[in-house]
Protein backbone atom coordinates (compact mmCIF):
# COMPACT_ATOMS: atom_id res chain seq x y z
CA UNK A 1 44.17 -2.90 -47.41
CA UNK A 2 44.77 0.02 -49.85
CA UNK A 3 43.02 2.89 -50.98
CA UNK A 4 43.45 5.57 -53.57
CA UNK A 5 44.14 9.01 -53.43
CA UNK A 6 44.04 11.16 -56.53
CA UNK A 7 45.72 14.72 -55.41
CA UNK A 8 46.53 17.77 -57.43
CA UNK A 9 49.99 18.55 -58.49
CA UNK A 10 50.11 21.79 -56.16
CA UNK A 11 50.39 21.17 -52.98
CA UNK A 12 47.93 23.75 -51.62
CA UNK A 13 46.89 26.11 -48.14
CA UNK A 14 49.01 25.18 -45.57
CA UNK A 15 44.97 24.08 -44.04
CA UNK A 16 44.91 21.32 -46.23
CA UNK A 17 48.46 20.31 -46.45
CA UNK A 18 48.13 19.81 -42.76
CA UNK A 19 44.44 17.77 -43.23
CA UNK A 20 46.15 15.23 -45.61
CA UNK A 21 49.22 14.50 -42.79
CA UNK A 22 46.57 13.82 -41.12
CA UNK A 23 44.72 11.93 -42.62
CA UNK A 24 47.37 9.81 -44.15
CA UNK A 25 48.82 9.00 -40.31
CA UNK A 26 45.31 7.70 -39.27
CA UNK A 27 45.51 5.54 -41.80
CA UNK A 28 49.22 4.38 -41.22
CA UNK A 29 48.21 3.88 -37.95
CA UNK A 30 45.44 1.19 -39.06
CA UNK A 31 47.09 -0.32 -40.92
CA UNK A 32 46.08 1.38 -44.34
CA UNK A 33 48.25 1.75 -47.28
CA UNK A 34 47.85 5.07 -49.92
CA UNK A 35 48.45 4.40 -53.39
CA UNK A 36 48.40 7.99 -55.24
CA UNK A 37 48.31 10.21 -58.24
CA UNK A 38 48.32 13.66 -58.84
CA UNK A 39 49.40 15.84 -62.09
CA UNK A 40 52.05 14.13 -63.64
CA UNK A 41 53.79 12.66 -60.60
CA UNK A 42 52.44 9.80 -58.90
């Protein structure tokens, strides 16, 4: 399984840059794959 995660290009408060880790290792850890986008890289 995959979801999508549309981001902006900046990367943010060092609050929510921490959040999104995360967020993204729960998901590694089940198992979840991120496909992204944000700005013009992505």
């Amino acid at each position: 399984m995959r979801i999508a995660v549309f981001t902006g290009s900046q990367a943010g408060p060092p609050s929510h840059q921490q959040a999104a880790a995360t967020f993204a290792g729960e998901l590694a850890r089940a198992g979840i794959g991120i496909v992204y986008g944000g700005g013009h890289v992505g």
